[in-house]
N, C-alpha and C. Protein backbone atom coordinates (compact mmCIF):
# COMPACT_ATOMS: atom_id res chain seq x y z
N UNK A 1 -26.82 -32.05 70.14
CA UNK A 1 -27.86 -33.00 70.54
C UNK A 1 -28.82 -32.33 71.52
N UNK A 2 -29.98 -32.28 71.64
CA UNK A 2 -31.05 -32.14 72.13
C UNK A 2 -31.08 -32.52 73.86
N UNK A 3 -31.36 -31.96 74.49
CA UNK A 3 -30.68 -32.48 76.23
C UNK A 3 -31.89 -33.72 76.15
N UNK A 4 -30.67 -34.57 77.24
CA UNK A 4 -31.63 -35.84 77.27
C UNK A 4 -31.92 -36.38 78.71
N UNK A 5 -32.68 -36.64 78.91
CA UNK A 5 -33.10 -37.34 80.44
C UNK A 5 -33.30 -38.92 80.64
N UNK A 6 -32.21 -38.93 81.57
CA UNK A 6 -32.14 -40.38 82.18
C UNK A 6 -32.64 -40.74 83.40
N UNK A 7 -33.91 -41.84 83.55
CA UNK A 7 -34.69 -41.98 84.52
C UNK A 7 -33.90 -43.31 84.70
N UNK A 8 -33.46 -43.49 85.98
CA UNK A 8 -34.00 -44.91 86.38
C UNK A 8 -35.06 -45.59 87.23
N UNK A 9 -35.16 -47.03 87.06
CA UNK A 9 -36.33 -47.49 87.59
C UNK A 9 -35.83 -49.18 88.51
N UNK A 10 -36.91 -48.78 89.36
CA UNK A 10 -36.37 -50.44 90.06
C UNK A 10 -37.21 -51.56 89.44
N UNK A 11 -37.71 -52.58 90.42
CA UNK A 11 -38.54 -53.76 89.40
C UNK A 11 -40.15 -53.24 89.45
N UNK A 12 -40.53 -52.53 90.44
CA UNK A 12 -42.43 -51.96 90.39
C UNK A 12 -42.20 -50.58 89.19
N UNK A 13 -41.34 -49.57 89.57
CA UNK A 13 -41.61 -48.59 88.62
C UNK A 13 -41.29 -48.80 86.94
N UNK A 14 -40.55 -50.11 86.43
CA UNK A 14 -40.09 -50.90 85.34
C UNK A 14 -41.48 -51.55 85.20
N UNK A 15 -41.92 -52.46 85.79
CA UNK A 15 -43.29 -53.24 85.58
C UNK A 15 -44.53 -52.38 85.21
N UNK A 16 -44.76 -51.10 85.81
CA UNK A 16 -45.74 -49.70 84.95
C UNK A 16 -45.22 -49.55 83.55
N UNK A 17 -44.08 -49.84 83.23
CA UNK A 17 -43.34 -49.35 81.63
C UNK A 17 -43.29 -50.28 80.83
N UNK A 18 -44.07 -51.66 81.31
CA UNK A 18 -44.02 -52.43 80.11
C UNK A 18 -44.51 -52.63 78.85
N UNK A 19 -45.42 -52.11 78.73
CA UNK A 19 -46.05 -51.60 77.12
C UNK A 19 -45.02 -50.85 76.35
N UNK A 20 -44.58 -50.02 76.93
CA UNK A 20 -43.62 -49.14 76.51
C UNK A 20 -41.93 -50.20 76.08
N UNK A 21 -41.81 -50.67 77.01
CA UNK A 21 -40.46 -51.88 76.70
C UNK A 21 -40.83 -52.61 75.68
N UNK A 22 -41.80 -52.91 75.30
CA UNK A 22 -41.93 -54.04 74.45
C UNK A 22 -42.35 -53.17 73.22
N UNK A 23 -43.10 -52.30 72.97
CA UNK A 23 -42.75 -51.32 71.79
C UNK A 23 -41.46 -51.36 71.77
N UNK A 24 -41.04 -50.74 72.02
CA UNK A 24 -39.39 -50.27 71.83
C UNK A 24 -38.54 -51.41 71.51
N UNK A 25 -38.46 -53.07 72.07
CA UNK A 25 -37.68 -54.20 71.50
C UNK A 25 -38.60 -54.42 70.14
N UNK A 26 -39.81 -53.95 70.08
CA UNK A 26 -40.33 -54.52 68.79
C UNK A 26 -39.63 -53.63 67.50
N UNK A 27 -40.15 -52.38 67.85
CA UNK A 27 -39.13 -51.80 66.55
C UNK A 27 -37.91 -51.81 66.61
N UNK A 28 -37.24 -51.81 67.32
CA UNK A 28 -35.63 -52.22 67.22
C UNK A 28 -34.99 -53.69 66.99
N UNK A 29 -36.76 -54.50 66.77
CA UNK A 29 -35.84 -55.90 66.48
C UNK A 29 -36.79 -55.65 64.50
N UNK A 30 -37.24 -55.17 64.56
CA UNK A 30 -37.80 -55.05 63.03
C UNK A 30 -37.33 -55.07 62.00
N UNK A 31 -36.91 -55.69 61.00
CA UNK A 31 -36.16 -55.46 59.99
C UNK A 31 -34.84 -56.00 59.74
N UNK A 32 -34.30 -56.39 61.42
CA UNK A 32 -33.14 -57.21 61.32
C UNK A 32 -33.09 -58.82 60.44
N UNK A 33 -31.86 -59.23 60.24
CA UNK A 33 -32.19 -60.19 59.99
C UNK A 33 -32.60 -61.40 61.08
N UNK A 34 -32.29 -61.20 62.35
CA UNK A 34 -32.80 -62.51 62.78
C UNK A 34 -33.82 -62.02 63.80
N UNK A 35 -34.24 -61.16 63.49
CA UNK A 35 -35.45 -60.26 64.00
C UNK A 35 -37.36 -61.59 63.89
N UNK A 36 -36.69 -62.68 63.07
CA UNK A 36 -38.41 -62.92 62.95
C UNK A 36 -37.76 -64.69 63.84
N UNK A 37 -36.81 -64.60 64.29
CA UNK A 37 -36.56 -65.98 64.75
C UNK A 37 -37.64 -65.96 66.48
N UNK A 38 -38.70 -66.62 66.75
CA UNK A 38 -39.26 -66.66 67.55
C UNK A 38 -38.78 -66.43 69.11
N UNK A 39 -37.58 -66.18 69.45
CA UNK A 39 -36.74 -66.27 70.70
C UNK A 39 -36.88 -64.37 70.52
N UNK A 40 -36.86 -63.79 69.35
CA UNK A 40 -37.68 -62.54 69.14
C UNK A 40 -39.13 -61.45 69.35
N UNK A 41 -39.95 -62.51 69.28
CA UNK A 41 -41.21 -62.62 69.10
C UNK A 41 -41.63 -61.30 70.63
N UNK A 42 -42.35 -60.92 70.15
CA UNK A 42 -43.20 -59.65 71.69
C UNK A 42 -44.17 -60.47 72.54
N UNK A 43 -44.14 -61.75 72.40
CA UNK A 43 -44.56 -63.25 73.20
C UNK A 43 -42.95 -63.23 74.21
N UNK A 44 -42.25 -64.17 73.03
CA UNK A 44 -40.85 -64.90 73.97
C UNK A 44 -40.08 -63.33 74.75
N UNK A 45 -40.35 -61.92 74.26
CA UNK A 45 -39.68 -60.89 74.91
C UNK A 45 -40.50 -61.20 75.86
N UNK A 46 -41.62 -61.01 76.26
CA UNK A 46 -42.86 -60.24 77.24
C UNK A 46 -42.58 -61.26 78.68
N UNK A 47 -42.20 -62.40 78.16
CA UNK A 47 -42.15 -63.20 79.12
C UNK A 47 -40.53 -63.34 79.88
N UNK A 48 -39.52 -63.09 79.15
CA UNK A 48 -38.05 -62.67 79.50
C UNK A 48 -38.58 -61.28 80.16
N UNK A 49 -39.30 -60.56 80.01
CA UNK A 49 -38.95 -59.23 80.76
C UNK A 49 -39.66 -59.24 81.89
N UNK A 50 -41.04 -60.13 81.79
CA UNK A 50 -41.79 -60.41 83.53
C UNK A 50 -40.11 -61.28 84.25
N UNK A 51 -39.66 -61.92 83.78
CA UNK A 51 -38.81 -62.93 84.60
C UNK A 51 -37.67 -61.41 84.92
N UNK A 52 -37.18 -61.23 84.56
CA UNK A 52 -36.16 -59.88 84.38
C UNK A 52 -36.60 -59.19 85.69
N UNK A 53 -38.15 -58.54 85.66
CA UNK A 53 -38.14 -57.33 86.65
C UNK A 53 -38.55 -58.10 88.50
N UNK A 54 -38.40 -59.20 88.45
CA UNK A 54 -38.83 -60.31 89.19
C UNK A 54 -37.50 -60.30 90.01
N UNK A 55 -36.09 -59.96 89.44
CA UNK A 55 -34.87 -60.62 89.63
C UNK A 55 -34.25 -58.78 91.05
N UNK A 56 -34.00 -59.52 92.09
CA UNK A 56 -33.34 -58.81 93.30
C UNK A 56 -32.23 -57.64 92.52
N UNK A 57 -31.99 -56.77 92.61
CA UNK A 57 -31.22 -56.06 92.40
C UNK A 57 -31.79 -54.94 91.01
N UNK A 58 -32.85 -55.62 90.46
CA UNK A 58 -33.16 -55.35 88.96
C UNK A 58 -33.05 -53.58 88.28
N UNK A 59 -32.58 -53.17 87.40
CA UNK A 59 -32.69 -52.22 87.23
C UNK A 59 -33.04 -51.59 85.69
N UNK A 60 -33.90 -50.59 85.63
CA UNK A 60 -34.10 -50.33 83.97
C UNK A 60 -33.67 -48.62 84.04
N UNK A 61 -32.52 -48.54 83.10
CA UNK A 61 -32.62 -47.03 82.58
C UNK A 61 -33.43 -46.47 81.22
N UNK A 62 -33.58 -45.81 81.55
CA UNK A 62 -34.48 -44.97 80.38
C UNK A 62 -34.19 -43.65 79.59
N UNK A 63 -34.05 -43.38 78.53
CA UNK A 63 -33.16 -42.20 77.59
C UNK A 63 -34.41 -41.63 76.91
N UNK A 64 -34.83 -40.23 77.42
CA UNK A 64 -35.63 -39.65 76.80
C UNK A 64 -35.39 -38.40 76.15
N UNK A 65 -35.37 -37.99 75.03
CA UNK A 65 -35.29 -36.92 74.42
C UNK A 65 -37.04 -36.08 74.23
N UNK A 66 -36.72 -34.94 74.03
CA UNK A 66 -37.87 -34.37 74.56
C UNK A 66 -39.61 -34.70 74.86
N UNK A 67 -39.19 -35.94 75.80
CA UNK A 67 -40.19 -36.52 76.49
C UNK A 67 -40.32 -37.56 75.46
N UNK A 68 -39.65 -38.02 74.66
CA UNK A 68 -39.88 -39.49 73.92
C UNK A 68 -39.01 -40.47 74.20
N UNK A 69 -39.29 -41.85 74.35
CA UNK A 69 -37.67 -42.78 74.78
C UNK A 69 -37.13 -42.92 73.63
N UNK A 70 -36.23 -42.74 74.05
CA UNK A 70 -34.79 -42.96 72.63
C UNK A 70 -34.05 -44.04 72.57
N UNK A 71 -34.25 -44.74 74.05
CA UNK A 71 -33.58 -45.91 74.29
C UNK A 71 -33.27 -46.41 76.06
N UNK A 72 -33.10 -47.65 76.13
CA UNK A 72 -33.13 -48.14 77.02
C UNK A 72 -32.22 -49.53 77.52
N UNK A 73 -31.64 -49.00 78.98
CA UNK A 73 -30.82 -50.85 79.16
C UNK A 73 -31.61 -51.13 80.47
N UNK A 74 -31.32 -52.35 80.50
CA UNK A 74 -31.97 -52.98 82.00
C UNK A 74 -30.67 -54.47 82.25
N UNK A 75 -30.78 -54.66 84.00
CA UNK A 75 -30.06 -56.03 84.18
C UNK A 75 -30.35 -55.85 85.57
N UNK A 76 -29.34 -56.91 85.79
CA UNK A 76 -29.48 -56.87 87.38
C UNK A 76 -28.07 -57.48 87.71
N UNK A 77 -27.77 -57.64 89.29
CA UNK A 77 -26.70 -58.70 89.98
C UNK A 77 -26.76 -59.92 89.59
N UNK A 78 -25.82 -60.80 89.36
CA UNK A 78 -26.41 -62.10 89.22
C UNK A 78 -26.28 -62.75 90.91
N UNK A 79 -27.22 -63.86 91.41
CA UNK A 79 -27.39 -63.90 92.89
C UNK A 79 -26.00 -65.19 92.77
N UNK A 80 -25.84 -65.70 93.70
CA UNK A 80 -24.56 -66.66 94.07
C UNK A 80 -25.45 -68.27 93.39
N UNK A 81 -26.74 -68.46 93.36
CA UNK A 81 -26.84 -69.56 93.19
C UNK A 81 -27.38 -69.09 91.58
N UNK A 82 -27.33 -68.37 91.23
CA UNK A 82 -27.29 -68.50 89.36
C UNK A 82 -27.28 -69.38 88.61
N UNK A 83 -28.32 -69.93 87.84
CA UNK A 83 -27.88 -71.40 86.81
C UNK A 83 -27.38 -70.31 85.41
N UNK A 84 -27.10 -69.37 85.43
CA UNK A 84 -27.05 -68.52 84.01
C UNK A 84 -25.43 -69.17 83.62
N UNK A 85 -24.85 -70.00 84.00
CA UNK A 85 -23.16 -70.22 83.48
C UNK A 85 -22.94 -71.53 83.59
N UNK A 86 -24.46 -72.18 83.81
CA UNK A 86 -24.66 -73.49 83.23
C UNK A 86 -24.48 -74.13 81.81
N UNK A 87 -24.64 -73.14 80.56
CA UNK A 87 -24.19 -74.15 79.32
C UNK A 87 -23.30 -74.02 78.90
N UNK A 88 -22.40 -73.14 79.91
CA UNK A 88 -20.69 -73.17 79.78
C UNK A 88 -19.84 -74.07 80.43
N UNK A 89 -20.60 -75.04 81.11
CA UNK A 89 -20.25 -75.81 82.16
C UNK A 89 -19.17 -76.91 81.47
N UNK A 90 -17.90 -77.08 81.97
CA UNK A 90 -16.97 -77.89 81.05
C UNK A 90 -16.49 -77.40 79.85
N UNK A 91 -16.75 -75.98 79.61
CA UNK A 91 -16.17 -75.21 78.53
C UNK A 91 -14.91 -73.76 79.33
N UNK A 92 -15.28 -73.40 80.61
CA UNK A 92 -14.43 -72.62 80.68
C UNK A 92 -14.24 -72.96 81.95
N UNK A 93 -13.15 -72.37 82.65
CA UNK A 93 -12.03 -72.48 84.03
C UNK A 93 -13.26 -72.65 85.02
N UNK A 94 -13.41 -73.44 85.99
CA UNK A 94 -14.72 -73.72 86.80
C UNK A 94 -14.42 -72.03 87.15
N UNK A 95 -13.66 -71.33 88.01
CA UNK A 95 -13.45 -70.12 88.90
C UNK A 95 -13.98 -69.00 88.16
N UNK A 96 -14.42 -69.34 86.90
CA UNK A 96 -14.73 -68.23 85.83
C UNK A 96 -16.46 -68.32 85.97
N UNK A 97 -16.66 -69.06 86.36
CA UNK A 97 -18.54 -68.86 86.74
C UNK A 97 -18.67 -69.09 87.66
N UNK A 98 -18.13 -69.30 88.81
CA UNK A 98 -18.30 -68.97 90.26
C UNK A 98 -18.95 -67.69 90.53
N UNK A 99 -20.15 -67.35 90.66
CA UNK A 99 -21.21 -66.20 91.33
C UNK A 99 -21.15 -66.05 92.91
N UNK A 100 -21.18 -64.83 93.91
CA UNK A 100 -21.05 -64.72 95.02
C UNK A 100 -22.57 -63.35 95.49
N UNK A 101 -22.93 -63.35 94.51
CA UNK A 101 -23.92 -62.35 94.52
C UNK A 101 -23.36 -60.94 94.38
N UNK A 102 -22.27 -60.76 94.57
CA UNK A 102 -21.41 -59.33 94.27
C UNK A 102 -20.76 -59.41 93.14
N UNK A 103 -20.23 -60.51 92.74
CA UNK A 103 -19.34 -60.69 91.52
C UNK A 103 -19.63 -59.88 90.10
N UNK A 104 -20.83 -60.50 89.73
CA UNK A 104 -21.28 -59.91 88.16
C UNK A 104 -22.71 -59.23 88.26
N UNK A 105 -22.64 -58.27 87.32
CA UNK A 105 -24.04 -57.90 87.37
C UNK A 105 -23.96 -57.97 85.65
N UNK A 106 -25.41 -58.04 85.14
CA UNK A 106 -25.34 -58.91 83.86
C UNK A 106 -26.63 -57.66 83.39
N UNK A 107 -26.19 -57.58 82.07
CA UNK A 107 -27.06 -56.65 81.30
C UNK A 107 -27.85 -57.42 79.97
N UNK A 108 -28.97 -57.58 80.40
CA UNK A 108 -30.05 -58.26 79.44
C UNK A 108 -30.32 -57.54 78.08
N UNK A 109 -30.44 -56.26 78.34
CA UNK A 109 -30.79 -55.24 76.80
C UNK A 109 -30.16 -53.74 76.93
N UNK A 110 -29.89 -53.96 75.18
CA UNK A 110 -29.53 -52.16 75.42
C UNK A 110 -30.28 -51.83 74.36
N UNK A 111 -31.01 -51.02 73.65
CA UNK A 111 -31.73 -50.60 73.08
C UNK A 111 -31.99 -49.57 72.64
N UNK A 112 -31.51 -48.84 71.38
CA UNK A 112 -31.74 -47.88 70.87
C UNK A 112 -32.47 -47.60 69.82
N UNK A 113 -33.80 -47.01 69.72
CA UNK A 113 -34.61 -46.81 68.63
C UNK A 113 -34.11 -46.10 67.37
N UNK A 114 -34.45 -46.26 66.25
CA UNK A 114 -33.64 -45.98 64.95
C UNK A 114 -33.03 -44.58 64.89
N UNK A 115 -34.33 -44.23 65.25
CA UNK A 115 -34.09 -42.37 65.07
C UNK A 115 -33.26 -41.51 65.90
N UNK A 116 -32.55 -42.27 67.23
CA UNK A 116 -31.54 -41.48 67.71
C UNK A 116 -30.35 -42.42 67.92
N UNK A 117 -30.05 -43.58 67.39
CA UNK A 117 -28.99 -44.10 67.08
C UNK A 117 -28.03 -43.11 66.45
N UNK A 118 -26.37 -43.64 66.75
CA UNK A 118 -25.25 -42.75 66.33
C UNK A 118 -25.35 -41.85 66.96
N UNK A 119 -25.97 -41.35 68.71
CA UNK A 119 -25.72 -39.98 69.16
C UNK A 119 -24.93 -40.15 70.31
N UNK A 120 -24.60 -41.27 70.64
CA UNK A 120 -24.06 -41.46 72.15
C UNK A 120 -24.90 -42.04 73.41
N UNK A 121 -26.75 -42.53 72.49
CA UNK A 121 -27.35 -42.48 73.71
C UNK A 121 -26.83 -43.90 74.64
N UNK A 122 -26.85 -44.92 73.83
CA UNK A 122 -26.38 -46.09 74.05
C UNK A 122 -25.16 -46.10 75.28
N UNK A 123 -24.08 -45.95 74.94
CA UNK A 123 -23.32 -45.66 75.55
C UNK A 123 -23.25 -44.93 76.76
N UNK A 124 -24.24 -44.04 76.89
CA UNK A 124 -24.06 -43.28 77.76
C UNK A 124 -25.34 -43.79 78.87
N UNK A 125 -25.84 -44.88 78.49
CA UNK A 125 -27.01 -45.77 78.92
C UNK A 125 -26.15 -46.29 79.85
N UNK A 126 -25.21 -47.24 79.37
CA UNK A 126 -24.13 -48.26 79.53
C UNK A 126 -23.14 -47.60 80.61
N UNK A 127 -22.62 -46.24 80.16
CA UNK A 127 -21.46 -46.09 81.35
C UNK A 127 -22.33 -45.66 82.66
N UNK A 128 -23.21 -45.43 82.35
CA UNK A 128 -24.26 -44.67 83.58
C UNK A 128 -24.74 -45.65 83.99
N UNK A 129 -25.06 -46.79 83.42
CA UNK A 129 -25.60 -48.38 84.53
C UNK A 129 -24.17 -48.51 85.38
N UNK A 130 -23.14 -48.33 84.70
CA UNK A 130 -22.11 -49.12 85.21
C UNK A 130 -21.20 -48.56 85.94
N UNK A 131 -21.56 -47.50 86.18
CA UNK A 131 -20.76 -46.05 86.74
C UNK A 131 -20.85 -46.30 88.05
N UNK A 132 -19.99 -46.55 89.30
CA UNK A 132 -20.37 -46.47 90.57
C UNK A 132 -20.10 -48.58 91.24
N UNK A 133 -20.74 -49.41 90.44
CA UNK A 133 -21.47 -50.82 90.86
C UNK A 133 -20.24 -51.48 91.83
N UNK A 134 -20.99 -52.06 92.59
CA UNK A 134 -20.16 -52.71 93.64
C UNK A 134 -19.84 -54.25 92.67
N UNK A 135 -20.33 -54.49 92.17
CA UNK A 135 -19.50 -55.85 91.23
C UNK A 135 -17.88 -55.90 90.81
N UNK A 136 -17.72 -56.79 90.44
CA UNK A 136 -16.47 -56.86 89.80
C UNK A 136 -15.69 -56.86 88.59
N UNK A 137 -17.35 -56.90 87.86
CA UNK A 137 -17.37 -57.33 86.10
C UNK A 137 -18.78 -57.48 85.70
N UNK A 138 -18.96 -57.11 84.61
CA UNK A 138 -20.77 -57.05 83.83
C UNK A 138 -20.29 -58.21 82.57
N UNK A 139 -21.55 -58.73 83.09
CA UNK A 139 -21.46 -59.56 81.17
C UNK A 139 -22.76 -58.83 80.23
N UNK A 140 -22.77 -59.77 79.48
CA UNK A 140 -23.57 -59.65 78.28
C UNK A 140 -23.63 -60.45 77.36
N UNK A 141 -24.67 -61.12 76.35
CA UNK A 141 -24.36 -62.18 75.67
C UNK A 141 -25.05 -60.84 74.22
N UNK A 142 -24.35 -61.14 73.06
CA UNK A 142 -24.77 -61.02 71.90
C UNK A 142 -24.58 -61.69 70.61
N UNK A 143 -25.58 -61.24 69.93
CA UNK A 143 -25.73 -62.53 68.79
C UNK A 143 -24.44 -62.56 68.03
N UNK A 144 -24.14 -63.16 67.37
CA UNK A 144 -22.56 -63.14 66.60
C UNK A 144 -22.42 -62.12 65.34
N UNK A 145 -23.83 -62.23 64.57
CA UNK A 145 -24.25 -61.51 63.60
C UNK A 145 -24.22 -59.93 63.42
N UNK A 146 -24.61 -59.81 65.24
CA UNK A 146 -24.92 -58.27 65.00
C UNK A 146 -23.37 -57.21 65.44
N UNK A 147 -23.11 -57.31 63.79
CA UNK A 147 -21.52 -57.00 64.18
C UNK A 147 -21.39 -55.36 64.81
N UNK A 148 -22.33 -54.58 64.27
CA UNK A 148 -22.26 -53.37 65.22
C UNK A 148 -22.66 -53.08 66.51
N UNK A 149 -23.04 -54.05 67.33
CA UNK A 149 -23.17 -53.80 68.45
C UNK A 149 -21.62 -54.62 68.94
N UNK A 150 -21.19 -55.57 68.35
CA UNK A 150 -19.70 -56.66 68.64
C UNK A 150 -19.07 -55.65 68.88
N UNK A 151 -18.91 -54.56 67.55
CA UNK A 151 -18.03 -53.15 67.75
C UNK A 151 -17.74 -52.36 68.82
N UNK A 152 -19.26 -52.11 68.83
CA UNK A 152 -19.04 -50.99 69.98
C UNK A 152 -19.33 -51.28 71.45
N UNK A 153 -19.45 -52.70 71.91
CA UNK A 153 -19.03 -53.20 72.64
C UNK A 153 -17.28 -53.47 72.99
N UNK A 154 -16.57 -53.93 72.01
CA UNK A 154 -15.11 -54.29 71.89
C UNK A 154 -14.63 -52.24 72.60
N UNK A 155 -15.25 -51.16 71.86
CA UNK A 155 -14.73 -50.25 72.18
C UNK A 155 -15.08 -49.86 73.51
N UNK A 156 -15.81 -50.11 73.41
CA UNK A 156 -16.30 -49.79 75.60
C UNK A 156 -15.63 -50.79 76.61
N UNK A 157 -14.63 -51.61 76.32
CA UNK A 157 -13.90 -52.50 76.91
C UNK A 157 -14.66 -54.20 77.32
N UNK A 158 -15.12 -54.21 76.22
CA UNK A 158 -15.90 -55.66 76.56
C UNK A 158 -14.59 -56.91 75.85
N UNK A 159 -14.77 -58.21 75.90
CA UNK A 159 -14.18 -59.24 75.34
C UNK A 159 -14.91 -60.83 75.49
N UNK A 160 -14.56 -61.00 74.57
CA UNK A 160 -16.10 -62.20 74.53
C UNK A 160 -15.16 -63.41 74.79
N UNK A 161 -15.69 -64.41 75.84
CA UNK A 161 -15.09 -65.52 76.02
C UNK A 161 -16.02 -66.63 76.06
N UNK A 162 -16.49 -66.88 75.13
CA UNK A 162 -17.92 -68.20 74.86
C UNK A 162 -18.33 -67.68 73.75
N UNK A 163 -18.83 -68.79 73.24
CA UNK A 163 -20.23 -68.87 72.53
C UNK A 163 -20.99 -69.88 72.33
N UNK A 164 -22.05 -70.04 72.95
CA UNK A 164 -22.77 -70.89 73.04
C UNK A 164 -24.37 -70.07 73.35
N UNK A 165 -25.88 -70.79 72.93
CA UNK A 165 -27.11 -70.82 73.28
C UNK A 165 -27.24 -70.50 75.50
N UNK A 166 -28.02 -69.10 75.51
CA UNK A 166 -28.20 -69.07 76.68
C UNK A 166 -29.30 -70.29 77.13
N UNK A 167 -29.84 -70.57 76.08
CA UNK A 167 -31.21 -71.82 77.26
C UNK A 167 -31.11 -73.11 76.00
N UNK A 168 -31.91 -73.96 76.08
CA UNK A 168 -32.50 -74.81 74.70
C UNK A 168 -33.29 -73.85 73.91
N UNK A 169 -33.01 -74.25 72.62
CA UNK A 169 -34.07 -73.90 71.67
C UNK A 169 -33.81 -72.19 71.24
N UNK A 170 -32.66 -71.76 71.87
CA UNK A 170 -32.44 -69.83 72.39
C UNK A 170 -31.53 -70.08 71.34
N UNK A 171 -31.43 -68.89 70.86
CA UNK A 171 -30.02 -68.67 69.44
C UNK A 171 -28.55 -68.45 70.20
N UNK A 172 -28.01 -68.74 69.45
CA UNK A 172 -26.35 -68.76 69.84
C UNK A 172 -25.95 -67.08 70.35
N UNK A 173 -25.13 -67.20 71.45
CA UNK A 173 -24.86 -65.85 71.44
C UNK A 173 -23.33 -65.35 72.03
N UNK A 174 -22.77 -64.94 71.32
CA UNK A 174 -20.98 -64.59 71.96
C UNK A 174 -21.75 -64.32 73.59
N UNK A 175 -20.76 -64.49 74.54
CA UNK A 175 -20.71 -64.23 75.82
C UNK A 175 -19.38 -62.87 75.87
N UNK A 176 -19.76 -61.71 76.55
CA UNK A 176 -19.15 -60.87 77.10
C UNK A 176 -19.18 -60.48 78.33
N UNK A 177 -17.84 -60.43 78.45
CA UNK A 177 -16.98 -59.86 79.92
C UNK A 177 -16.27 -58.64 80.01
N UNK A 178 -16.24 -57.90 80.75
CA UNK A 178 -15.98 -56.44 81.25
C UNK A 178 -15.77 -56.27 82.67
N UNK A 179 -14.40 -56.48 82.68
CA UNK A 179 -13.75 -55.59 84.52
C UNK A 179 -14.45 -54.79 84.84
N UNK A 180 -14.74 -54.37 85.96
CA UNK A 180 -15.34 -53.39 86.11
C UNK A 180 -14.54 -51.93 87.41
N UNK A 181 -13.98 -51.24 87.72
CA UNK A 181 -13.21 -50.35 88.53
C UNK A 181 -14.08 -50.26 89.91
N UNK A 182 -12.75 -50.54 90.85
CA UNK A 182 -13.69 -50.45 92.33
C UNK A 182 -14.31 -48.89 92.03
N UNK A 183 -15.18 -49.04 93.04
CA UNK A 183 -16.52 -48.24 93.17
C UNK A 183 -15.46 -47.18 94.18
N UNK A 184 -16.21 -45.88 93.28
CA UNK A 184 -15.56 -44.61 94.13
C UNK A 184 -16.75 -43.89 94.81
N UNK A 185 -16.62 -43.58 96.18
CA UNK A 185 -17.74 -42.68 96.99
C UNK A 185 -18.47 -41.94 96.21
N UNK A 186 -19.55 -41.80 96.29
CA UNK A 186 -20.30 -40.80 96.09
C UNK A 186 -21.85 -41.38 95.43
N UNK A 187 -22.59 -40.73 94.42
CA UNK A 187 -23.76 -41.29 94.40
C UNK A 187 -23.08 -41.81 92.59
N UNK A 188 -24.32 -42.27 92.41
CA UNK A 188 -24.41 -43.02 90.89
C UNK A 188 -24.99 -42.20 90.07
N UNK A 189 -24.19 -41.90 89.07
CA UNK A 189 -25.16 -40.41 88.48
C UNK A 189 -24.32 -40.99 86.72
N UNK A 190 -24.70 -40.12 85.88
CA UNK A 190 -24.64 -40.33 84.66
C UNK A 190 -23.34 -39.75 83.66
N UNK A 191 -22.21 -40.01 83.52
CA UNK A 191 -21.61 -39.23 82.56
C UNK A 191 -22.05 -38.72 81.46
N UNK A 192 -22.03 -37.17 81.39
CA UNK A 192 -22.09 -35.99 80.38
C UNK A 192 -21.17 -36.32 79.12
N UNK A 193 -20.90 -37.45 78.02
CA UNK A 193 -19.86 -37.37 77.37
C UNK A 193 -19.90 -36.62 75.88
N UNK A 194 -21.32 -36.11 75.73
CA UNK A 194 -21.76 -35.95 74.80
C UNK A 194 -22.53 -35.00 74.51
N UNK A 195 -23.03 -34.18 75.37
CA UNK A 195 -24.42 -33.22 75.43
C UNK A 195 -25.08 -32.93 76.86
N UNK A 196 -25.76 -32.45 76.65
CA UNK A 196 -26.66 -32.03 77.95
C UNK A 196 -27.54 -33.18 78.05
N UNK A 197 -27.28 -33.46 79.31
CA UNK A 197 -28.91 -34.73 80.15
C UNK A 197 -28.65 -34.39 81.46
N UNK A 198 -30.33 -34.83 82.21
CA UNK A 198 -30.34 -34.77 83.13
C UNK A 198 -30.33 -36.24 83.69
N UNK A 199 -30.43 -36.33 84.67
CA UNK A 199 -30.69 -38.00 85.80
C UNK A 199 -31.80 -37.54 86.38
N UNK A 200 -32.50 -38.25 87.03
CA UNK A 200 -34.08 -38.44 87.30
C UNK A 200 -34.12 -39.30 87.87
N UNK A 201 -33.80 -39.62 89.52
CA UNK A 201 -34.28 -40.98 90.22
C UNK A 201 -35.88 -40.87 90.37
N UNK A 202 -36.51 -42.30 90.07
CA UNK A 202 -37.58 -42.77 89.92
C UNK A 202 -38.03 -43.58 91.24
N UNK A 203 -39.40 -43.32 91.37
CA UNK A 203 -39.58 -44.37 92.60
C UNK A 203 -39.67 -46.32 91.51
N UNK A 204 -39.01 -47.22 92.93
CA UNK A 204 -38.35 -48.57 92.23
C UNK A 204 -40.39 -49.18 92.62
């Protein structure tokens, strides 16, 4: 594989990259099947991702192969007063959506463009967001359909406990949960599991 560079970004240096984010969910939602359901649309994204880089803690990584993005995740902490575990409300153990602002940090997108899918970038997006975090557990919601991401989620230690619509009118989406290992000293940097990359802190 081709060495790859991982930038991250806070919510100002993410908000310069938004042309670029929304290319990138557009062709990666292209062609799917539930790719034309309006909760899709580079409208209903554009406006999830102003709300996204808005959110305290926010963070976007970025996977570039020789200076092109290959792919990308972003999320943030969830804060203690969170309505996000509201339409689970009376579906699971109250203590199971209890937020403290340290508890969960929640990953909105992972994103890999066609042409370097199957190399590890994904993954290595994912252990490198999650590498280091003072939380206790990451979620994630995904559609039920998209059974290869179900996959390789289940293999990175995820387990889905819900399914239900994140808002009104929003498509159904498994809910995932992932322990996460206390945080060991040192800085936050990227596991090598696959090839040569560099890390690249970005001004936030």
């Amino acid at each position: 594989m081709q060495a790859m560079t991982v930038r991250r970004y806070g919510s100002r240096g993410a908000g310069q990259l938004t042309e670029t984010v929304v290319d990138v969910h557009a062709e990666v939602h292209a062609g799917v099947a539930w790719g034309a359901d309006p909760y899709f649309s580079a409208a209903a994204f554009r406006q999830r991702w102003r709300l996204a880089i808005r959110q305290p803690g926010f963070e976007l990584l970025v996977a570039e192969v020789d200076g092109t993005v290959a792919g990308l995740l972003y999320g943030w902490p969830l804060p203690f007063f969170t309505r996000w575990w509201q339409p689970l409300a009376g579906r699971l153990p109250a203590e199971m959506t209890v937020e403290t602002g340290r508890r969960s940090v929640f990953i909105q997108e992972i994103m890999v463009r066609a042409r370097w899918r199957r190399r590890g970038i994904g993954r290595r997006l994912h252990d490198g967001f999650l590498l280091g975090r003072p939380e206790q557990r990451a979620l994630l919601c995904v559609l039920p359909e998209n059974q290869p991401a179900h996959a390789a989620y289940r293999r990175w230690g995820w387990g889905a406990v819900a399914r239900a619509a994140t808002g009104a009118g929003e498509p159904t989406f498994d809910w995932m949960l992932r322990e996460l290992p206390e945080p060991r000293p040192g800085p936050r940097d990227f596991p090598d599991a696959s090839g040569p990359s560099r890390y690249l802190e970005s001004a936030s």
